[in-house]
C-alpha atoms as a PDB file:
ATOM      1  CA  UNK A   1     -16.208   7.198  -9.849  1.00  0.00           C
ATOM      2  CA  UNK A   2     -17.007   4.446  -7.062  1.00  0.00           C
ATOM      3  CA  UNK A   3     -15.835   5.382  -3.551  1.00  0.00           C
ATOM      4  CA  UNK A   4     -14.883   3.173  -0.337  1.00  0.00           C
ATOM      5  CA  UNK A   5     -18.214   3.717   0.743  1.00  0.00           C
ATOM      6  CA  UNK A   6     -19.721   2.581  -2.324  1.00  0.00           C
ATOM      7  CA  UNK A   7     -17.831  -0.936  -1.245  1.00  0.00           C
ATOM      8  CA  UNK A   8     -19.962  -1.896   1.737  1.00  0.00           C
ATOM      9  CA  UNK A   9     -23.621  -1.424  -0.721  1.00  0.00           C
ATOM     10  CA  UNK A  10     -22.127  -3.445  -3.397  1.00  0.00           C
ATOM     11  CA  UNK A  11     -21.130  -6.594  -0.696  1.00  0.00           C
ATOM     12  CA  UNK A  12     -24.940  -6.054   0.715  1.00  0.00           C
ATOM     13  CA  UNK A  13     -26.763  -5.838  -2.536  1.00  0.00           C
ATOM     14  CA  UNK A  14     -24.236  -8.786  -3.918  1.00  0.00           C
ATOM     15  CA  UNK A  15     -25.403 -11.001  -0.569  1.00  0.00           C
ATOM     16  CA  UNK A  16     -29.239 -10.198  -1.315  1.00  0.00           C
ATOM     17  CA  UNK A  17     -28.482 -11.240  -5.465  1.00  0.00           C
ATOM     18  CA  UNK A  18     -27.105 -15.052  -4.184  1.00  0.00           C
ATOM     19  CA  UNK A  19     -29.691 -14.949  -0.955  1.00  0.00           C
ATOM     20  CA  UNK A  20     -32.420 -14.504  -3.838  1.00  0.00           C
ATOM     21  CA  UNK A  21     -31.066 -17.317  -5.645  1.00  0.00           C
ATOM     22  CA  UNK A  22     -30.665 -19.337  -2.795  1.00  0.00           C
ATOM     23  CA  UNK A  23     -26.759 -19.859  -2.849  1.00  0.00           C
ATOM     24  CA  UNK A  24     -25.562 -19.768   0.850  1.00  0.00           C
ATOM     25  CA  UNK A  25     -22.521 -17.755   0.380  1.00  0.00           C
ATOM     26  CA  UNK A  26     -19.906 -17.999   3.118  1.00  0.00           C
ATOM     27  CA  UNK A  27     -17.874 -14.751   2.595  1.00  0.00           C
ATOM     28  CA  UNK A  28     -17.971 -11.955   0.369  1.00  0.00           C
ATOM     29  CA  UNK A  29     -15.039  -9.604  -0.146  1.00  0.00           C
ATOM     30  CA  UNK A  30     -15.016  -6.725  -2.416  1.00  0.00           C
ATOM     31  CA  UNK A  31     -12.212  -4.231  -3.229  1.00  0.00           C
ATOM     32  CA  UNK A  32     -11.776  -1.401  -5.875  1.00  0.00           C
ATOM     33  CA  UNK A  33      -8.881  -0.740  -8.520  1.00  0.00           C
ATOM     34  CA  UNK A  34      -8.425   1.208 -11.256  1.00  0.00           C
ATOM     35  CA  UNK A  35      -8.857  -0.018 -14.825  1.00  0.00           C
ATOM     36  CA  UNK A  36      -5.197   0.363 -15.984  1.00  0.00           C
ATOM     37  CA  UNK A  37      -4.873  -3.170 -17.161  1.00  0.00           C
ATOM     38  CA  UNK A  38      -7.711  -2.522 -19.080  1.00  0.00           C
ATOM     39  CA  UNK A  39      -6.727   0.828 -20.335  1.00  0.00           C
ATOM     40  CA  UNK A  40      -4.966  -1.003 -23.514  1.00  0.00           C
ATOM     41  CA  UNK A  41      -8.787  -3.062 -24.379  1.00  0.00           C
ATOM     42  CA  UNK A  42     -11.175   0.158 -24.162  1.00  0.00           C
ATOM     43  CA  UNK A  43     -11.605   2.052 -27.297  1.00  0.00           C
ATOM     44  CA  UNK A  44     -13.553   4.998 -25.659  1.00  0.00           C
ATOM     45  CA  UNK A  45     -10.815   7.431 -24.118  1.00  0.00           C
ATOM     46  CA  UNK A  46     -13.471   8.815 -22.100  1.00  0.00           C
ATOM     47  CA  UNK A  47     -14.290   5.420 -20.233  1.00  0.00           C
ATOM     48  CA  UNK A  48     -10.654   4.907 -18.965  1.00  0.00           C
ATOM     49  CA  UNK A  49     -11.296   6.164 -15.715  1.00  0.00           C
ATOM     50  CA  UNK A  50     -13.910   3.100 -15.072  1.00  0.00           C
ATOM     51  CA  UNK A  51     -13.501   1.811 -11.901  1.00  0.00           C
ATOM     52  CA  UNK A  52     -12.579  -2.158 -11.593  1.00  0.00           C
ATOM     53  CA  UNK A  53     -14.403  -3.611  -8.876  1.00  0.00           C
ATOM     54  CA  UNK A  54     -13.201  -7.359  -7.972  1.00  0.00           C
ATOM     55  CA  UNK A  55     -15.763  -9.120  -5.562  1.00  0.00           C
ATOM     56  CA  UNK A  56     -14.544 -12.654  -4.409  1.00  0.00           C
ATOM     57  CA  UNK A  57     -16.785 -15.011  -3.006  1.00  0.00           C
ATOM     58  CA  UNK A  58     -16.699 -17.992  -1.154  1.00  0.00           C
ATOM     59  CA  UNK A  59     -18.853 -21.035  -1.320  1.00  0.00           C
ATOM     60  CA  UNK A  60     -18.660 -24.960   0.084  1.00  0.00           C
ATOM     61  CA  UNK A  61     -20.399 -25.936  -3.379  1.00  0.00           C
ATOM     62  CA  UNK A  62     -19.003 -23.441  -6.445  1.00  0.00           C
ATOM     63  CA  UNK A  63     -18.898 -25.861  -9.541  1.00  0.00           C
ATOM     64  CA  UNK A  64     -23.234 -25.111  -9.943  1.00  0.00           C
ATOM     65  CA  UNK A  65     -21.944 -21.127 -10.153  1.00  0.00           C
ATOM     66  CA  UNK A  66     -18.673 -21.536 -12.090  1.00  0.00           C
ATOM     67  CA  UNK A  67     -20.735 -24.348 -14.399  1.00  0.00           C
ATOM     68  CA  UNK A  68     -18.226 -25.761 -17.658  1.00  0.00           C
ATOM     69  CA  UNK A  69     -15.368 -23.564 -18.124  1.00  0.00           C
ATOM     70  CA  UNK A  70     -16.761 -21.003 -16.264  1.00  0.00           C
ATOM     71  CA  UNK A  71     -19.399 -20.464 -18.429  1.00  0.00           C
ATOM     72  CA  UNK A  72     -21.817 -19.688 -15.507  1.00  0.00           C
ATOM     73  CA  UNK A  73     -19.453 -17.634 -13.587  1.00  0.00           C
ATOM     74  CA  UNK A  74     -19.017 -14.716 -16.469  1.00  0.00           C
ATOM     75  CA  UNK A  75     -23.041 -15.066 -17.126  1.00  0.00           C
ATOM     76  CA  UNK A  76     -23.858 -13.989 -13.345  1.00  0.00           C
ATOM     77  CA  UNK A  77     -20.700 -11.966 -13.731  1.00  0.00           C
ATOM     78  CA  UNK A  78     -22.474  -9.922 -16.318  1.00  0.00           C
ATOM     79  CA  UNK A  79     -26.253 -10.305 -14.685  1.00  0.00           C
ATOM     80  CA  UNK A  80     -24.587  -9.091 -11.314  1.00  0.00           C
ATOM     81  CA  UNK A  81     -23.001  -6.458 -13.198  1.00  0.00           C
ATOM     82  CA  UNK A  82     -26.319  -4.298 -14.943  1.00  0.00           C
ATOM     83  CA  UNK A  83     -28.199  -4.935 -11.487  1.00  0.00           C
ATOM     84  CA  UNK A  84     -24.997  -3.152  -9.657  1.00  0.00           C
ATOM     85  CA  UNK A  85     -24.620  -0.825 -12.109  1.00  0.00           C
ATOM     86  CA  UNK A  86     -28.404   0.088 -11.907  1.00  0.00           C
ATOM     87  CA  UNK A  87     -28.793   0.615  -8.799  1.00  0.00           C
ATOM     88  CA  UNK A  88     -25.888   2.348  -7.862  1.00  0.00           C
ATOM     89  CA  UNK A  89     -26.666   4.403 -10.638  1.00  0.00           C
ATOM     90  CA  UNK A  90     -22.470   3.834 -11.828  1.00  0.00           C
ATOM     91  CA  UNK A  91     -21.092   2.313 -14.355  1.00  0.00           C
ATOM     92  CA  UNK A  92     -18.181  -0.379 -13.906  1.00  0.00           C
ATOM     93  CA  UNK A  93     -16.365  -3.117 -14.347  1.00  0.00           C
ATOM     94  CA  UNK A  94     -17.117  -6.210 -12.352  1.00  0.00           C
ATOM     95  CA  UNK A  95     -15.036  -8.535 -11.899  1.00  0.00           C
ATOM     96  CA  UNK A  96     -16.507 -11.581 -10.407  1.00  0.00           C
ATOM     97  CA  UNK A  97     -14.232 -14.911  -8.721  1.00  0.00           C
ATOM     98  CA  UNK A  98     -15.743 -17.552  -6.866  1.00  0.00           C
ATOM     99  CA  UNK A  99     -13.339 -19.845  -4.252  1.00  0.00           C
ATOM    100  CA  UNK A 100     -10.642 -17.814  -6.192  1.00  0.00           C
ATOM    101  CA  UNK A 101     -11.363 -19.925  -9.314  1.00  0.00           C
ATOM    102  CA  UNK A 102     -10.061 -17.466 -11.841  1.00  0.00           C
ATOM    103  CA  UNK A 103      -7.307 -16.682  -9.916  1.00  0.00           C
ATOM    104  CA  UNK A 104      -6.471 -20.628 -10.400  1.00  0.00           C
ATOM    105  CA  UNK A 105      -7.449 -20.592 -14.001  1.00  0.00           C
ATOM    106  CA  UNK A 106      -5.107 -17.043 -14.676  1.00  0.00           C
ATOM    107  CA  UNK A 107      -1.718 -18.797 -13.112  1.00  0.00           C
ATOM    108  CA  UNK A 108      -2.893 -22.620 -15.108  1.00  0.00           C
ATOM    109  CA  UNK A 109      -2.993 -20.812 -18.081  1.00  0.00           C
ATOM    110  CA  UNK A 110       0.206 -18.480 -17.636  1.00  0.00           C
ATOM    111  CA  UNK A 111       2.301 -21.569 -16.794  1.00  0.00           C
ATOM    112  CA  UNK A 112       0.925 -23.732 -19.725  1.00  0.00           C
ATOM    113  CA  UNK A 113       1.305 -20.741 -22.173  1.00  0.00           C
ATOM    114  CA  UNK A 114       5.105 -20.338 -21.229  1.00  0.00           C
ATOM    115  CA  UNK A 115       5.455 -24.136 -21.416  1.00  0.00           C
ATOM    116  CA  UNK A 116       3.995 -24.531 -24.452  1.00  0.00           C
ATOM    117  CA  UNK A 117       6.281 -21.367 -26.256  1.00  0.00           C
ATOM    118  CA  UNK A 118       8.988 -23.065 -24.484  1.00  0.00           C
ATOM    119  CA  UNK A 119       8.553 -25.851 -26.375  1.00  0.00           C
ATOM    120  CA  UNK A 120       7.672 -24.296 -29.863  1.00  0.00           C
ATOM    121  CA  UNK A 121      10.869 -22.078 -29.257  1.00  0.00           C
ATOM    122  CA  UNK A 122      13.076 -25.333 -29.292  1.00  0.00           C
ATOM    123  CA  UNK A 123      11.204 -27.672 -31.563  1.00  0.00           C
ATOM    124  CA  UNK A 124       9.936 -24.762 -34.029  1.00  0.00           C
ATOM    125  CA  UNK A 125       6.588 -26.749 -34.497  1.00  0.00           C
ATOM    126  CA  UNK A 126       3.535 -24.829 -33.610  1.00  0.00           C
ATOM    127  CA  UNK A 127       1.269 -25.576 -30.966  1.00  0.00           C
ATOM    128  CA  UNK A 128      -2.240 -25.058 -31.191  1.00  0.00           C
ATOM    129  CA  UNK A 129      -4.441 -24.431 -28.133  1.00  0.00           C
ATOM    130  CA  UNK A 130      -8.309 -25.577 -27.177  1.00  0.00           C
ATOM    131  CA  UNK A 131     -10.920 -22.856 -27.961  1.00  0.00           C
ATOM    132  CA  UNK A 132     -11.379 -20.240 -25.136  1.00  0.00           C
ATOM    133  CA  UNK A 133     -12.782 -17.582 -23.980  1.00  0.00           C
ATOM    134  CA  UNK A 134     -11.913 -13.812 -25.093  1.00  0.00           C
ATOM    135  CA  UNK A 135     -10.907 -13.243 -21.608  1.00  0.00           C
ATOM    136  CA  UNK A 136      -8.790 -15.998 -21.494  1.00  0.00           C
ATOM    137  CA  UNK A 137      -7.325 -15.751 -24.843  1.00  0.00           C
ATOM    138  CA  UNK A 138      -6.235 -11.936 -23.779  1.00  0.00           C
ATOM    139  CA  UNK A 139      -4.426 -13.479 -21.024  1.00  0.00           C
ATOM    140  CA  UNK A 140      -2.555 -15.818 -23.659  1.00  0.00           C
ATOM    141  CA  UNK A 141      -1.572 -13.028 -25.841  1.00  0.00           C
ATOM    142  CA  UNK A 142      -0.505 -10.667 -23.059  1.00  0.00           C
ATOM    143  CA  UNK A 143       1.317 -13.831 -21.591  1.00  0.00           C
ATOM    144  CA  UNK A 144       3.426 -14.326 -24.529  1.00  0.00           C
ATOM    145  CA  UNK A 145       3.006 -10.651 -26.025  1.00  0.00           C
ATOM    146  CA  UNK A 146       7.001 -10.108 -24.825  1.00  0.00           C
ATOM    147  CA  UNK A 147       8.702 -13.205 -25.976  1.00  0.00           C
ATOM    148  CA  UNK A 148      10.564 -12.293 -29.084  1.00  0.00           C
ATOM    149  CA  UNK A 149      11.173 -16.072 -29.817  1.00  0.00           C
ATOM    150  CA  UNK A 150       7.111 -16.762 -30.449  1.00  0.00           C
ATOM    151  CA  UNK A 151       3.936 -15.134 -31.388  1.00  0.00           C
ATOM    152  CA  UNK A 152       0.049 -16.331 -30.958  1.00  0.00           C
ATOM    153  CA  UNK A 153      -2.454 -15.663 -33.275  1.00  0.00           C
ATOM    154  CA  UNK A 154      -6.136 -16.286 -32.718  1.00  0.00           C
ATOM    155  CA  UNK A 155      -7.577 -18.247 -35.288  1.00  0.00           C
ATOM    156  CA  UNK A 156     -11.242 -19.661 -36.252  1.00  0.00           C
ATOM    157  CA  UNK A 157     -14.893 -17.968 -35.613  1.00  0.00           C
ATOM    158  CA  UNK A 158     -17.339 -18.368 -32.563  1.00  0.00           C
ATOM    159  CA  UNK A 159     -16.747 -20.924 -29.587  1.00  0.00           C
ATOM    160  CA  UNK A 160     -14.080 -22.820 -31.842  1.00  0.00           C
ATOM    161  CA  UNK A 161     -12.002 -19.615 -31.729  1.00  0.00           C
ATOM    162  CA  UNK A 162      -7.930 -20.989 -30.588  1.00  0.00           C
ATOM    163  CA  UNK A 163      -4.865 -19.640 -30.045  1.00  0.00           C
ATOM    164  CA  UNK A 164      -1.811 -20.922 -31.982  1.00  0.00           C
ATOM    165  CA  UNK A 165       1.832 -20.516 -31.083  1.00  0.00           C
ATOM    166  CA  UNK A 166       4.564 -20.099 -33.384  1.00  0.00           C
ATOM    167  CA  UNK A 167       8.535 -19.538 -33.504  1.00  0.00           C
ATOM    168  CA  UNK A 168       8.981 -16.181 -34.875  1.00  0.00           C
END
């Protein structure tokens, strides 16, 4: 389990990852929370006590971190991760936001979701989304998970893998 204290080594070790880099980071904040929204994704009962920890970052150029999609953003996510991880000798979760992109990206796709299942629910035609991410697609599905009027189903293999909404 990660305590307060534990905070103040991941913001210095996460400043000396982008310093090595070379990405002039403007203002790091980290914070702890407990994995509850996760509790539902982890298969391991003995792993739901992981500790979440959500470090937001500020920069005055993020698109070269965040790259297309945020495709860069959950790589370092993950490479930030195992070097944390390592040297704290802890396991957690990271979860990684630069100029509060996936914050942004969360409410976009909430509000299209809805709009979208609005829309089936009236015209009973089905929509079908662009691929994402499994991250994002879990948003989707938790989104619309209690609307009785619709359901989504992820369908297709790989990077084309799409959500589709449907009147129930």
């Amino acid at each position: 389990m990660l305590e307060q204290k534990d905070t103040n080594r991941i913001k210095e070790m996460a400043e000396e990852f982008f310093e090595k880099m070379t990405i002039a980071v403007s203002d790091i904040e980290v914070a702890l929370s407990a994995a509850k929204e996760n509790s539902q994704d982890i298969k391991n009962p003995a792993e739901e006590s992981r500790d979440i920890v959500d470090l937001n970052i500020k920069l005055d150029e993020p698109q070269i971190l965040i790259g297309q999609q945020g495709q860069t953003l959950m790589e370092i996510q993950r490479l930030l991760r195992m070097v944390l991880n390592k040297k704290l000798q802890k396991v957690f979760y990271l979860n990684l936001d630069i100029n509060d992109y996936k914050k942004k990206k969360i409410e976009y796709l909430k509000d299209l979701v809805k709009n979208l299942a609005d829309q089936v629910s009236l015209t009973k035609e089905e929509k079908a989304l662009l691929p994402m991410s499994a991250y994002e697609r879990r948003i989707v599905h938790s989104e619309l998970s209690q609307r009785t009027d619709v359901i989504a189903e992820s369908q297709g293999d790989g990077f084309d893998r799409h959500i589709v909404i449907r009147a129930k």
